[in-house]
Protein backbone atom coordinates (compact mmCIF):
# COMPACT_ATOMS: atom_id res chain seq x y z
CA UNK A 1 -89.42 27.04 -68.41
CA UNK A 2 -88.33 23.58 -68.34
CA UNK A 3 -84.55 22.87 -67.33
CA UNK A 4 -82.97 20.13 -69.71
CA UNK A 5 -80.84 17.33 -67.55
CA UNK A 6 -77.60 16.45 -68.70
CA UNK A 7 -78.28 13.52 -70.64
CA UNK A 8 -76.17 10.54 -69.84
CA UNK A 9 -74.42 8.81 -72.69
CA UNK A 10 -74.43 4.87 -72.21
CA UNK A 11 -71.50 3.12 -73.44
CA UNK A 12 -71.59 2.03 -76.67
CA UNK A 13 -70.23 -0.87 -77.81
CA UNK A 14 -67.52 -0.50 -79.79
CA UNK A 15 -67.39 -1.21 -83.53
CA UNK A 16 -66.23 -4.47 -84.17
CA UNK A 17 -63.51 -3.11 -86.65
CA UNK A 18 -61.68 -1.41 -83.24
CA UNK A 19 -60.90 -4.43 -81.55
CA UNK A 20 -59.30 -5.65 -84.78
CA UNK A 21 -57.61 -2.57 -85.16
CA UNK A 22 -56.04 -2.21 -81.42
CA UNK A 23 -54.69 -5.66 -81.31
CA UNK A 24 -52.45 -5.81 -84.20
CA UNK A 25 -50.90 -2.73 -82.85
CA UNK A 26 -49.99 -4.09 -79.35
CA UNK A 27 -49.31 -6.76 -80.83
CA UNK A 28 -46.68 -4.27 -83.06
CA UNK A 29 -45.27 -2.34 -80.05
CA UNK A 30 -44.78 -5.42 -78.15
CA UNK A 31 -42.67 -7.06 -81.20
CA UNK A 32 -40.98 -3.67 -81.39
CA UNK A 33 -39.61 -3.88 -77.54
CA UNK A 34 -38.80 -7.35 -77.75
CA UNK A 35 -36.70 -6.12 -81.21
CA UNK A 36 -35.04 -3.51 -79.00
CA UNK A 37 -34.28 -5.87 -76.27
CA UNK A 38 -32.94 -8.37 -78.58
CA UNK A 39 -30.60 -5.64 -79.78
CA UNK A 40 -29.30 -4.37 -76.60
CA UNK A 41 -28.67 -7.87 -75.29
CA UNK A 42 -26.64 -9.13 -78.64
CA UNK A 43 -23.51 -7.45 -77.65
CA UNK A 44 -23.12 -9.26 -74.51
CA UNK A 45 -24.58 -12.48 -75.64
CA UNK A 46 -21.91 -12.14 -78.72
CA UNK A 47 -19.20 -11.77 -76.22
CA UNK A 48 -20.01 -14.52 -73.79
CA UNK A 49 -20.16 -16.79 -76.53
CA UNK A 50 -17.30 -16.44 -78.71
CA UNK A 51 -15.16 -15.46 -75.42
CA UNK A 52 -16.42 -18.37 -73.01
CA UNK A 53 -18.94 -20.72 -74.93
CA UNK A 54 -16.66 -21.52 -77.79
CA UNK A 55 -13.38 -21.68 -75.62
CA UNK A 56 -15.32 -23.85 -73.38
CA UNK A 57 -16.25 -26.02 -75.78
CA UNK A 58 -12.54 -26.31 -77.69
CA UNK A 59 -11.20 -26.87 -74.56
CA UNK A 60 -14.01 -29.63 -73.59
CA UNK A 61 -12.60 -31.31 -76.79
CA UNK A 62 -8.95 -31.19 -76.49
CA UNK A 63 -9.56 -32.79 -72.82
CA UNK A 64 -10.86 -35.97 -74.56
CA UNK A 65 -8.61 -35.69 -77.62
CA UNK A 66 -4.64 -36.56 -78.04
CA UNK A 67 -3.58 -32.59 -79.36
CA UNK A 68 -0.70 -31.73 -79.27
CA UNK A 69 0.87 -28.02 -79.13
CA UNK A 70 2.44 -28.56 -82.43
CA UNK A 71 0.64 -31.24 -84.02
CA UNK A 72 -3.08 -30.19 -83.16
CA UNK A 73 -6.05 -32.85 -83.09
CA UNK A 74 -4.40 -36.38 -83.21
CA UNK A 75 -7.91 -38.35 -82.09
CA UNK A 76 -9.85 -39.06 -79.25
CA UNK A 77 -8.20 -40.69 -76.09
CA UNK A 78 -10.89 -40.42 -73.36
CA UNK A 79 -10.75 -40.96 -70.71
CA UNK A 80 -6.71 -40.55 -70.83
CA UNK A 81 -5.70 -37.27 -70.47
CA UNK A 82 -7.79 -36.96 -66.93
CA UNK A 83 -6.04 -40.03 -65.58
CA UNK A 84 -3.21 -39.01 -66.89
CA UNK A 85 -3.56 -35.77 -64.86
CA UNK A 86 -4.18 -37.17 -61.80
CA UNK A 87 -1.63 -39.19 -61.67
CA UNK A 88 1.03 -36.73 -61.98
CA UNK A 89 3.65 -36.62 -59.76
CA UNK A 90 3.18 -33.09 -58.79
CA UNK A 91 -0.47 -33.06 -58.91
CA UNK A 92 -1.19 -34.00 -55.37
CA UNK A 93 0.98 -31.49 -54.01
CA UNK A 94 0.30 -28.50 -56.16
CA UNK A 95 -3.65 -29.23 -54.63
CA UNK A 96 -2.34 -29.39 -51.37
CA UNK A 97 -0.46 -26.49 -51.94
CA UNK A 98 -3.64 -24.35 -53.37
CA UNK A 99 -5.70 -25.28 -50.82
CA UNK A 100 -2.95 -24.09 -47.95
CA UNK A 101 -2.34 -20.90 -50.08
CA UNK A 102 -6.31 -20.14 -50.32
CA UNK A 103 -7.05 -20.90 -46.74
CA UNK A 104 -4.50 -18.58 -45.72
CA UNK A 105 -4.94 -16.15 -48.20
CA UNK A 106 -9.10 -15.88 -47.58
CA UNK A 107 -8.72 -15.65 -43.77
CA UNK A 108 -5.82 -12.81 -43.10
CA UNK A 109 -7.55 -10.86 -46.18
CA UNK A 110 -10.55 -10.65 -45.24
CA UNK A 111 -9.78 -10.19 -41.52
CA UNK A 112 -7.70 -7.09 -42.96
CA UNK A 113 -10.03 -5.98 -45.10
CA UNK A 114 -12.59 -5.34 -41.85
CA UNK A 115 -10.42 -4.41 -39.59
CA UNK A 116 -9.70 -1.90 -42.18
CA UNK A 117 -13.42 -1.10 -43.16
CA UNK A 118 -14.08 -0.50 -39.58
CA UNK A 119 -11.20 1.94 -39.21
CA UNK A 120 -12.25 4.50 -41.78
CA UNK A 121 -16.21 3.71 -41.10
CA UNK A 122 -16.11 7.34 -39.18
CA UNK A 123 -15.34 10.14 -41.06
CA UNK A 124 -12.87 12.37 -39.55
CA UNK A 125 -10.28 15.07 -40.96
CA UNK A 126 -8.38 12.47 -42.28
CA UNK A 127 -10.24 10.12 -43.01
CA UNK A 128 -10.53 10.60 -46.66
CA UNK A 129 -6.53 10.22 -47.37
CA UNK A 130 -6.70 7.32 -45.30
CA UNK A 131 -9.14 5.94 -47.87
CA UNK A 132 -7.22 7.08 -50.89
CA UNK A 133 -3.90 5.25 -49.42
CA UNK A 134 -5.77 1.70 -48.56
CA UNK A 135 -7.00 1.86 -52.36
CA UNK A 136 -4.68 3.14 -54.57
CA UNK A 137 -2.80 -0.50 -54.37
CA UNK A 138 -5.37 -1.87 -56.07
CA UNK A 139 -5.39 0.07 -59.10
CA UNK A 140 -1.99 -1.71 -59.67
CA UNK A 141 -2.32 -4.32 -62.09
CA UNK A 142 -1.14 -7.82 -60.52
CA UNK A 143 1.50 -8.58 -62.61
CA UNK A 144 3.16 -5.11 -62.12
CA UNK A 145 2.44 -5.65 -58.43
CA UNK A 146 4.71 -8.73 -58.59
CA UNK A 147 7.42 -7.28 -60.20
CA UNK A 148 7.60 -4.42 -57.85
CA UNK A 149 7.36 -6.67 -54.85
CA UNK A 150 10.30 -9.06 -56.38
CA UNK A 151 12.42 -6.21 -56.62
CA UNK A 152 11.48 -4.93 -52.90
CA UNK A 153 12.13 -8.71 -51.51
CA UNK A 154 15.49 -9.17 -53.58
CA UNK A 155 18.37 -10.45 -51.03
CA UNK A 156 20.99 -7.99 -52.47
CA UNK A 157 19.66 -4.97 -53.85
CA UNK A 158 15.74 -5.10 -52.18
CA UNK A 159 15.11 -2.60 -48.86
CA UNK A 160 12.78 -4.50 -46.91
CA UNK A 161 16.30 -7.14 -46.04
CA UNK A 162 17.94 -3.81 -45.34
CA UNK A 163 15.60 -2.58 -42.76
CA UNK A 164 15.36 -5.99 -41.04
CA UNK A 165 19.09 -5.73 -40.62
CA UNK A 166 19.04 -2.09 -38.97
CA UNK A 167 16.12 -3.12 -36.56
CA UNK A 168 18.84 -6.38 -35.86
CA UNK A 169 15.96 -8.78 -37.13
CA UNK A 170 18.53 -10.42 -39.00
CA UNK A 171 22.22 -10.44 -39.08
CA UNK A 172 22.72 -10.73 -42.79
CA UNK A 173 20.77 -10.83 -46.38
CA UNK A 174 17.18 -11.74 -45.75
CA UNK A 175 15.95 -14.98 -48.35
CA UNK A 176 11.98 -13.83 -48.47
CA UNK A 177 11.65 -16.41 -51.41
CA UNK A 178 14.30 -19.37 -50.75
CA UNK A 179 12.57 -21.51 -48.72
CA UNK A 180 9.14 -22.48 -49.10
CA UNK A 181 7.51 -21.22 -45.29
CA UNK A 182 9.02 -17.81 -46.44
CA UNK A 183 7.85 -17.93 -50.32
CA UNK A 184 4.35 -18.91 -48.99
CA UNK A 185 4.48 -15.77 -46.48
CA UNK A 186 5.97 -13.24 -48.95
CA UNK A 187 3.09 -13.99 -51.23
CA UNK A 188 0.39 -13.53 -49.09
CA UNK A 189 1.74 -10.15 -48.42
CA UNK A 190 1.87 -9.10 -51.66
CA UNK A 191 -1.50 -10.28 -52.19
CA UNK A 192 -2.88 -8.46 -48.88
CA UNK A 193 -1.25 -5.45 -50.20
CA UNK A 194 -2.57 -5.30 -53.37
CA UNK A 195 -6.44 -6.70 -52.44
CA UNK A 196 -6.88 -5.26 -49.20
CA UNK A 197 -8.22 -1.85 -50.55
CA UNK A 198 -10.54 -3.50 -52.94
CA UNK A 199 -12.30 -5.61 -50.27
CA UNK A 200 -12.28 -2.62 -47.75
CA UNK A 201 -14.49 -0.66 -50.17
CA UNK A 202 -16.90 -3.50 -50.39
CA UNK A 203 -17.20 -3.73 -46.62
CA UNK A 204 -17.29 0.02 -46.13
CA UNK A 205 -20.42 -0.11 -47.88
CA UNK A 206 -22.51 -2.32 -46.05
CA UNK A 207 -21.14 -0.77 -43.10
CA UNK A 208 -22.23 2.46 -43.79
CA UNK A 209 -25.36 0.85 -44.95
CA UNK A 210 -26.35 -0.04 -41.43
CA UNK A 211 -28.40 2.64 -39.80
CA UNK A 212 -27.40 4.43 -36.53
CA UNK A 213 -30.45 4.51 -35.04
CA UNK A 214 -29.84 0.10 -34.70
CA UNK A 215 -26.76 0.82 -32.82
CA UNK A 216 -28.59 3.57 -30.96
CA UNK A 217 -31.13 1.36 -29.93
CA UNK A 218 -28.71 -1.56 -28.77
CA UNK A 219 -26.27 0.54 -26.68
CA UNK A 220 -29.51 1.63 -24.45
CA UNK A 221 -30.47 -1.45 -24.15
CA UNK A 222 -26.75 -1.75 -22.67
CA UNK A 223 -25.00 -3.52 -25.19
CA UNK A 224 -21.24 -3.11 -25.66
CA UNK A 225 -19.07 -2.69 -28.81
CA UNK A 226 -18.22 -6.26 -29.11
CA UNK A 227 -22.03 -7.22 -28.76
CA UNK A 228 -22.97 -4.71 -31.49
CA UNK A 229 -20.23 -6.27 -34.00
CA UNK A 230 -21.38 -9.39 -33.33
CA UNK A 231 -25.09 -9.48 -33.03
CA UNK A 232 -25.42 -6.13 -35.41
CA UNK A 233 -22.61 -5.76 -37.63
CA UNK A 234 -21.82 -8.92 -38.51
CA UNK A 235 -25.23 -10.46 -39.20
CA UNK A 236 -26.23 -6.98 -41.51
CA UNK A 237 -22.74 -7.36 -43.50
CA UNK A 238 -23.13 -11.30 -43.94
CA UNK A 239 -24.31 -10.60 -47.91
CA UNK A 240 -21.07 -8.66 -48.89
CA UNK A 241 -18.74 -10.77 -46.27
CA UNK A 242 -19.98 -13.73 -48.60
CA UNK A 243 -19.09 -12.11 -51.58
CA UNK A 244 -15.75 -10.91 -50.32
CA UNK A 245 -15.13 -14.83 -49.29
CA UNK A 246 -16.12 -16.16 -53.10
CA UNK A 247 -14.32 -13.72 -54.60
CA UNK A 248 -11.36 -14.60 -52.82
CA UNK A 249 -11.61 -18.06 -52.61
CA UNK A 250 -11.75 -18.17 -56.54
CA UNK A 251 -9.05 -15.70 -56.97
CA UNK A 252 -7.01 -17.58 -54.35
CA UNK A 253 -7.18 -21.27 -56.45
CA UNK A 254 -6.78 -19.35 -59.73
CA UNK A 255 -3.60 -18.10 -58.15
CA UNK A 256 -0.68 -17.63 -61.11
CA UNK A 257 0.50 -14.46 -61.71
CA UNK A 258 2.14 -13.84 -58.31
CA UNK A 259 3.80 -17.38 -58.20
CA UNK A 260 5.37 -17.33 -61.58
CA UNK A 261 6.58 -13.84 -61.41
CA UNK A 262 7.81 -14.43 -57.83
CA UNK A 263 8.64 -18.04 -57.32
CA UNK A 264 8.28 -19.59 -60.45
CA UNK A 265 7.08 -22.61 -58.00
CA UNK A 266 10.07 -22.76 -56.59
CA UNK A 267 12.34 -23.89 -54.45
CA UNK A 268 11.55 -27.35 -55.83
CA UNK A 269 8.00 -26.75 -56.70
CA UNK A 270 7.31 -26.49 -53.23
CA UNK A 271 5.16 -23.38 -54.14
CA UNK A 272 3.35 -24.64 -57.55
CA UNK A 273 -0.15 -23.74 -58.07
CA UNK A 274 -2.65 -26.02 -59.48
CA UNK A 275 -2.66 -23.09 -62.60
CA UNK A 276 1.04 -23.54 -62.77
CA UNK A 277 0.86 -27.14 -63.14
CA UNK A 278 -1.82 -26.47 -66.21
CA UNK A 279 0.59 -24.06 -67.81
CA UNK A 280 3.45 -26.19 -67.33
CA UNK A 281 1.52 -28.97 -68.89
CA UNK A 282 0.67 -26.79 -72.33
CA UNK A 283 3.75 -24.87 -72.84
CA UNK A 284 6.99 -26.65 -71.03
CA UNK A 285 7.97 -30.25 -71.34
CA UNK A 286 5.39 -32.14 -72.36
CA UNK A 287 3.19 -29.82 -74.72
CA UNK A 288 0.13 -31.13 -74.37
CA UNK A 289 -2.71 -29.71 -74.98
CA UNK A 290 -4.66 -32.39 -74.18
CA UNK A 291 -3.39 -32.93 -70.91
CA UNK A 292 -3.75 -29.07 -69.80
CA UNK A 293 -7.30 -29.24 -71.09
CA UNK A 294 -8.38 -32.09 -68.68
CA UNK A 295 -6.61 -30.06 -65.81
CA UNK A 296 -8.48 -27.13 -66.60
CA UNK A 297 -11.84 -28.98 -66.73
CA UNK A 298 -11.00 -30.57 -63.54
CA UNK A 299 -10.01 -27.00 -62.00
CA UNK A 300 -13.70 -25.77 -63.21
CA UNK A 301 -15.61 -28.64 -61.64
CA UNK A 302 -14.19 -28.02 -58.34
CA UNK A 303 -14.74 -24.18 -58.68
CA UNK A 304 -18.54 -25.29 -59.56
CA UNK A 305 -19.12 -27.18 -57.00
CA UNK A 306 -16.73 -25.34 -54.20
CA UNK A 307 -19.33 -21.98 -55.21
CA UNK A 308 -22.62 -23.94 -55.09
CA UNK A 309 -21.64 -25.17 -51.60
CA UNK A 310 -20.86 -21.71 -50.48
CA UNK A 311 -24.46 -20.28 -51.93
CA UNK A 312 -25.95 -22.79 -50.41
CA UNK A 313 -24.32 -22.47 -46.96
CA UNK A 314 -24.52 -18.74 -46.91
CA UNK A 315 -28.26 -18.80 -48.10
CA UNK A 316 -28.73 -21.40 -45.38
CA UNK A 317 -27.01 -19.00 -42.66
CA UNK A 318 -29.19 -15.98 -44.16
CA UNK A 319 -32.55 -17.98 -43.42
């Protein structure tokens, strides 16, 4: 009786029809996903460029051209309108004035914004309200923030005068937006207001990112709470601290709504943002186009470069 082995097929080659075959239909699914990734990225590649490319490129225009509110395209006057810009008599200051309001604005905001991010790290019984109430200001819209906060500040009819009178603060009507220190002052609180609960959530997250077992680890080795923020905390939150900072920063020299609603750059354009000045140049006085195009190129520039420099610094700090 003789037992048959299983026999052992050797690889054929193929036919040379299959390679022919497979390759034109890789060659068809691979066409097919770049067709479907093509379609999925048109929407947003149709909105970035009629919403920023083309605006980018009219305004690049009408900063070398002579245009006019009324009287549109009149020719090309580079480099005019940027000298023309700079030498405004109000451009110097409404920089100066920016760069205060930013500097100001970035540091108490973000300082808020973790102190506040380390006060509702812990959750407790109410720790969840306390949440809710640091946020809900930010679902305001800016504008309507503004308003409400104009109303609150007003000399004669506003509360926050009131109560400085009953605590004997201040023996009669309270001028939160008449002189420039106090303008300056009342804005940044509106602004902490309405950001701080926006920034804490950032924070919050990389703080609750952070394992325990690190702090664990450094309080046996007898480290206190100010040596954990600062060799711990501080280093592991560096990537959304930098964001926080950029976000501000850019918000901060964008500044507008606030002023104008508030201030209107007043008293005596003590309080006019380099946006303001832009505005002023398109749509009061002068009407020029031209003019507010160059400032607005100018005001993009710095925001280029000011964000490259932070990258690079906070890149340079991560290594």
């Amino acid at each position: 009786m003789s037992v048959q082995s299983p026999t052992t097929h050797s690889a054929s080659p193929s036919p040379p029809g299959t390679v022919s075959v497979l390759k034109p239909r890789r060659h068809g699914l691979s066409r097919r996903r770049r067709a479907a990734g093509w379609a999925y990225a048109a929407p947003t590649a149709a909105f970035v460029v009629v919403f920023f490319v083309l605006p980018l490129l009219l305004v690049t225009q009408m900063s070398v051209s002579d245009w006019g509110l009324f009287n549109g395209d009149q020719g090309l006057n580079a480099p005019h309108n940027f000298t023309a810009a700079v030498d405004q008599r109000l451009f110097w200051p409404a920089v100066r004035f920016t760069i205060e309001y930013t500097v100001v604005t970035t540091v108490i905001l973000i300082g808020c914004a973790l102190g506040l991010a380390l006060v509702v790290q812990e959750s407790t019984r109410w720790t969840g309200l306390l949440r809710t109430a640091i946020l809900v200001p930010s679902a305001l819209g800016l504008a309507s923030a503004s308003l409400l906060f104009y109303a609150l500040y007003s000399p004669d009819s506003g509360p926050f005068g009131q109560v400085m009178q009953d605590l004997g603060i201040s023996n009669g009507p309270v001028s939160f937006l008449g002189t420039p220190g106090h303008a300056l002052w009342s804005t940044v609180a509106l602004i902490v207001w309405r950001y701080a609960g926006f920034y804490m959530l950032l924070l919050l997250v990389a703080l609750q990112g952070i394992s325990a077992d690190v702090y664990e680890a450094a309080e046996i080795d007898g480290a206190g709470r100010w040596k954990r923020f600062r060799h711990i905390t501080l280093p592991l939150i560096r990537p959304s601290l930098a964001l926080c900072t950029i976000l501000c920063v850019t918000g901060s020299l964008l500044a507008f709504d606030q002023f104008y609603i508030l201030t209107k750059g007043g008293p005596d354009n003590s309080t006019l943002t380099i946006v303001q000045l832009v505005y002023n140049a398109a749509f009061q006085g002068r009407n020029d186009l031209g003019l507010a195009a160059a400032l607005s190129i100018t005001v993009l520039a710095a925001l280029l470069v000011l964000n490259i420099g932070q990258f690079r610094w906070l890149r340079g700090k991560e290594n």
